[in-house]
Protein backbone atom coordinates (compact mmCIF):
# COMPACT_ATOMS: atom_id res chain seq x y z
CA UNK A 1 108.93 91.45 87.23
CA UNK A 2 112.54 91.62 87.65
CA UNK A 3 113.81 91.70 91.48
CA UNK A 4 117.58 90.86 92.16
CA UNK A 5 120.16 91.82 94.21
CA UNK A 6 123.02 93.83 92.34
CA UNK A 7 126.26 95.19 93.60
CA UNK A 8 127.45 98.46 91.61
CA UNK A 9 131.31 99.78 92.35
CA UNK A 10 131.56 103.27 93.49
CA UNK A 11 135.10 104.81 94.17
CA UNK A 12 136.95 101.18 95.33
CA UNK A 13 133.66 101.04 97.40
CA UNK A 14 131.18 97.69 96.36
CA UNK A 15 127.43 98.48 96.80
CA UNK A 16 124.46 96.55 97.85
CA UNK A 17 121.38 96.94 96.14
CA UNK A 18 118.24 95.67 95.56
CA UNK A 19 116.67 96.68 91.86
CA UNK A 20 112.84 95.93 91.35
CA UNK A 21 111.40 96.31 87.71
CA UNK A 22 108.16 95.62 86.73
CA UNK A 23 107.99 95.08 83.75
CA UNK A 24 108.09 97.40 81.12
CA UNK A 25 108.71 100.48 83.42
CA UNK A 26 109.07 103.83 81.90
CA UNK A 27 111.38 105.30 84.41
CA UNK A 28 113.30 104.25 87.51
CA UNK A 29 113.73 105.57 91.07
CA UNK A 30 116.97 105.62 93.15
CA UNK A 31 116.67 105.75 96.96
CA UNK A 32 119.20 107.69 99.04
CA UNK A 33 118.62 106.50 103.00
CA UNK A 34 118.78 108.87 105.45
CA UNK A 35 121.60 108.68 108.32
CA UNK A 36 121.72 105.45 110.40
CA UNK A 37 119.99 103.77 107.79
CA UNK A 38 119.94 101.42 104.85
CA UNK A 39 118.18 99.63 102.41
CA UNK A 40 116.60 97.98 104.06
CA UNK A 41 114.67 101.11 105.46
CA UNK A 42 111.01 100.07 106.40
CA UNK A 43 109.83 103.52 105.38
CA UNK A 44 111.30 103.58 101.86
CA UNK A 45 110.64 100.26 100.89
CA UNK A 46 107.14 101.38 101.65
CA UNK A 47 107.05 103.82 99.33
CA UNK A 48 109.19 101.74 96.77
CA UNK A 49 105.76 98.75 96.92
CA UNK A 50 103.60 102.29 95.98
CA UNK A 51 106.00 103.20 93.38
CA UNK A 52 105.57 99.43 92.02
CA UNK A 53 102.64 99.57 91.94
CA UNK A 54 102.37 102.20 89.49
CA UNK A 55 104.57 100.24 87.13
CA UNK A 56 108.30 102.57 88.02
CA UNK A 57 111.13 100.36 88.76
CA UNK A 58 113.02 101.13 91.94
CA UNK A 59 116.98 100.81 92.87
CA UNK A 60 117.24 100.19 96.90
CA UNK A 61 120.66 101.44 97.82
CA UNK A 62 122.92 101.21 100.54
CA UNK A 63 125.26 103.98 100.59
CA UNK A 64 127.68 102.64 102.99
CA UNK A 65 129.40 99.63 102.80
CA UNK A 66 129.50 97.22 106.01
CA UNK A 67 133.01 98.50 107.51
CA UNK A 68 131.68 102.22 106.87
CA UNK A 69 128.39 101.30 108.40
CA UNK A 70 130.17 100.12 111.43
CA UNK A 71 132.28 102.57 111.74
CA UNK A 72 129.44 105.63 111.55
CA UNK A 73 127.60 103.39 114.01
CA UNK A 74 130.10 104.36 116.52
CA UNK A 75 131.65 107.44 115.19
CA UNK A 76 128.83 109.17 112.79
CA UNK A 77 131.64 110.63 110.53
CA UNK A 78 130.08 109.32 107.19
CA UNK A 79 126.12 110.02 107.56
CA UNK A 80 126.65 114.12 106.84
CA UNK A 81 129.21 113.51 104.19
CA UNK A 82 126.70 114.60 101.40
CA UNK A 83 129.99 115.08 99.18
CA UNK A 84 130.74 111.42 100.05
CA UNK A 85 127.16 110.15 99.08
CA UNK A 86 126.14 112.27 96.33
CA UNK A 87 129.52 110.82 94.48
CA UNK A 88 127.97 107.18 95.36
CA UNK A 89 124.70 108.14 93.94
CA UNK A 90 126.41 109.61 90.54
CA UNK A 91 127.95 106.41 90.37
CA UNK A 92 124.75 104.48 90.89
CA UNK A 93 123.43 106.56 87.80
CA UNK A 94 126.33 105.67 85.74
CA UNK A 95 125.72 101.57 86.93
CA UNK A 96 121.20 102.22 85.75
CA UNK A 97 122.29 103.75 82.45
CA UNK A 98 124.71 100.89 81.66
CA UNK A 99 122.38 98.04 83.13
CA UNK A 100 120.30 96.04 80.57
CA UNK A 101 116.94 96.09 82.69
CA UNK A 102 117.23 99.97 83.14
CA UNK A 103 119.22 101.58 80.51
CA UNK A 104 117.66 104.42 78.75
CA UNK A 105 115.41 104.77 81.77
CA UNK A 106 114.96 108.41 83.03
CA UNK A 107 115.74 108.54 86.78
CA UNK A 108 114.03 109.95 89.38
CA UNK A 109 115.88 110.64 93.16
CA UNK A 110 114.25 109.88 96.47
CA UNK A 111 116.23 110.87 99.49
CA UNK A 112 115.81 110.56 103.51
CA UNK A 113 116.89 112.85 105.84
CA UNK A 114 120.49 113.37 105.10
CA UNK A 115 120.00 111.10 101.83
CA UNK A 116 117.79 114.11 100.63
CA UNK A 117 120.48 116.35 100.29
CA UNK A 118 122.69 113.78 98.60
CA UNK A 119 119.90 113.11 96.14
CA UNK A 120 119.72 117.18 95.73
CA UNK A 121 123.37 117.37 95.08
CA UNK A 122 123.39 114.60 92.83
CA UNK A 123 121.02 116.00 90.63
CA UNK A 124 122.85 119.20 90.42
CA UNK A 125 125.95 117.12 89.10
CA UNK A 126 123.79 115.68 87.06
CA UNK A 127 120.99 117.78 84.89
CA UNK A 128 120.67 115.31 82.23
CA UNK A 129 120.20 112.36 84.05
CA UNK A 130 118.05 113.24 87.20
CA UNK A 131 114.31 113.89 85.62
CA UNK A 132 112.36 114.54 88.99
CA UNK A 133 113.73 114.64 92.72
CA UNK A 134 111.29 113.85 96.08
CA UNK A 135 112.12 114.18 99.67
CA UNK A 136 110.78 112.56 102.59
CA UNK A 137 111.78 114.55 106.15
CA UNK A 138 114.86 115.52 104.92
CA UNK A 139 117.57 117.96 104.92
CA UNK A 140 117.87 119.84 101.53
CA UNK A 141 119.63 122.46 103.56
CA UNK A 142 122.83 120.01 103.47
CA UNK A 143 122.60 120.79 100.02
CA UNK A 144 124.01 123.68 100.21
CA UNK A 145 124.95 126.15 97.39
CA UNK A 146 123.73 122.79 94.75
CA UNK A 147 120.63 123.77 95.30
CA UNK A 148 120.30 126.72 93.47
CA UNK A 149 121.78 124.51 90.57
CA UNK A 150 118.76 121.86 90.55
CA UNK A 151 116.80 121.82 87.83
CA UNK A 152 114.96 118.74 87.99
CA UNK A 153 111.20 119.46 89.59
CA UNK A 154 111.68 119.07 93.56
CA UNK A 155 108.84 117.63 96.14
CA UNK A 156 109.81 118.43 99.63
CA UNK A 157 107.57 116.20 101.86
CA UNK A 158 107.76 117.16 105.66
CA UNK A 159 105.64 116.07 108.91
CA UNK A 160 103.55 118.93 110.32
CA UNK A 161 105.04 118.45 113.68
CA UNK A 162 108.63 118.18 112.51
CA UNK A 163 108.85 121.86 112.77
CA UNK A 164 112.49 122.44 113.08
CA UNK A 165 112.95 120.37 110.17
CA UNK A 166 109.67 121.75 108.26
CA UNK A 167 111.83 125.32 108.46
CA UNK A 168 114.66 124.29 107.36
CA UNK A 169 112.61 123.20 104.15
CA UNK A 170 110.96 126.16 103.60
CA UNK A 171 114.31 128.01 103.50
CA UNK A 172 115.56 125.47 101.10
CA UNK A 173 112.80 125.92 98.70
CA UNK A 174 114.03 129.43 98.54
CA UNK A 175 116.99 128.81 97.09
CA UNK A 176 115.70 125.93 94.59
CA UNK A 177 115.94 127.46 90.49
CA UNK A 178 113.40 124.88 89.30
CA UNK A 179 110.23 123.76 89.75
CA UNK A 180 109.08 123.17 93.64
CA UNK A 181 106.07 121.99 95.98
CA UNK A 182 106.31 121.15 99.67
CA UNK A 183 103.82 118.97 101.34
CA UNK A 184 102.89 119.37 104.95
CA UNK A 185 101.28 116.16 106.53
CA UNK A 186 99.28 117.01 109.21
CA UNK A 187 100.13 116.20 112.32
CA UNK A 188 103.22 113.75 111.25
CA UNK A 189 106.59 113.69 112.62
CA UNK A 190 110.17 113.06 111.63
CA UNK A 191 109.56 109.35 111.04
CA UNK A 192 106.07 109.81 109.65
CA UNK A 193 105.14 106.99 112.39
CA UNK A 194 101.34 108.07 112.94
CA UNK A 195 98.28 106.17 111.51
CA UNK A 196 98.00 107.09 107.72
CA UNK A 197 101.12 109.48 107.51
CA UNK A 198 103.40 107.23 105.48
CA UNK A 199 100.85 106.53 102.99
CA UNK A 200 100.30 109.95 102.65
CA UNK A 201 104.15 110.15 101.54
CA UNK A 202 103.48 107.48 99.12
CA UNK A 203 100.98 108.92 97.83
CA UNK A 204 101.97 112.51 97.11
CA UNK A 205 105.89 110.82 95.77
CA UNK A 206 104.02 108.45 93.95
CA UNK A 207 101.98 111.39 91.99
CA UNK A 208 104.85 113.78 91.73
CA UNK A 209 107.05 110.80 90.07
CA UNK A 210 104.22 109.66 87.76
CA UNK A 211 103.70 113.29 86.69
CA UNK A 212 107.15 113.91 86.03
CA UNK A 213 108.71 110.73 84.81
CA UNK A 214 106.29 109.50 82.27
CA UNK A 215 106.70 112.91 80.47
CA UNK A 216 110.40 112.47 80.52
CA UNK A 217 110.03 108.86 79.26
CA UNK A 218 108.20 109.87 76.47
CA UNK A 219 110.21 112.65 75.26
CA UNK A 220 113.26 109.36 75.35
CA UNK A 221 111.56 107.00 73.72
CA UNK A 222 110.18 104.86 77.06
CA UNK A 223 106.39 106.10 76.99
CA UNK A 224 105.88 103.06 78.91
């Protein structure tokens, strides 16, 4: 298993990240955090140890640097600049296909919150590259008019009692041109903090990543 950290450049910005592969993986995931966040999510790493477990590698970003992070600690003007971090995922693409450990690798997009509609947008920029797309809670309406532009298959996961959120999905959906599920977990909110609810997540991103990334290895020569 290969687990370091890596720092990729992204428009005069340097990157944290930390990139788990094991082994032979036939595909990796990129995590977009949602707003306030980081890499060092509790949530998301969650689902990255599921997602390990089924043999995908995983790239752990953080979107912000340390100045920007401090400054959207006190300010918030960087957490709903999808433009912003949609550019920083492209270039996090650019950094997997060129890296040793993941080149060749199909990629798969995992976003948070407002890191779901960066993840959305980036794989609207990006047909070729983006192979499967799965949100947790998030905001695909932040998206905008690059949702009707994703192709890649799209899992909307939402907690039953995040309603005004859970809406906002549905509406999305609507506009999505590809392929499109949305999971409801019962009785879950935002933060997917009740007994059972995060694993739930893991479960259904884990599935919908498996499904979709495996086929896409195989058809570039990474069967795994």
């Amino acid at each position: 298993m290969i687990s370091e950290l890596v720092v990729i450049p992204a428009e005069g910005a340097v990157l944290e990240g930390d990139l788990v592969v094991p082994g032979p993986a036939p595909a990796v995931v990129l995590f977009a955090h949602g707003s306030g966040s980081s890499r060092f999510s509790p949530r998301n790493r969650a689902v990255a140890a599921a997602l390990h477990k089924a043999g995908l590698g995983t790239l752990l970003l953080d979107l912000l640097t340390e100045r920007e992070e401090r400054e959207d600690a006190a300010a918030g003007q960087y957490r709903f600049d999808i433009g912003l971090l949609s550019r920083r995922l492209v270039a996090a693409m650019g950094w997997l296909a060129q890296e040793p450990n993941t080149r060749g690798l199909p990629v798969g997009l995992f976003g948070a919150s407002t890191g779901a509609a960066a993840a959305l947008v980036a794989a609207a920029e990006e047909p070729e590259r983006v192979y499967a797309v799965v949100s947790r809670g998030g905001r695909p309406d932040l998206a905008g008019d690059a949702l009707e532009r994703v192709s890649a298959p799209v899992l909307l996961i939402v907690g039953g009692n995040d309603e005004m959120v859970l809406d906002l999905n549905r509406k999305a959906a609507e506009k999505l041109s590809g392929p499109n599920e949305i999971v409801v977990v019962p009785g879950a909110t935002h933060l997917f903090a009740e007994p059972g609810a995060l694993e739930q997540v893991a479960q259904a991103a884990d599935q919908w990543f498996l499904a979709h990334l495996k086929d896409a290895g195989a058809r570039t020569g990474h069967p795994g």
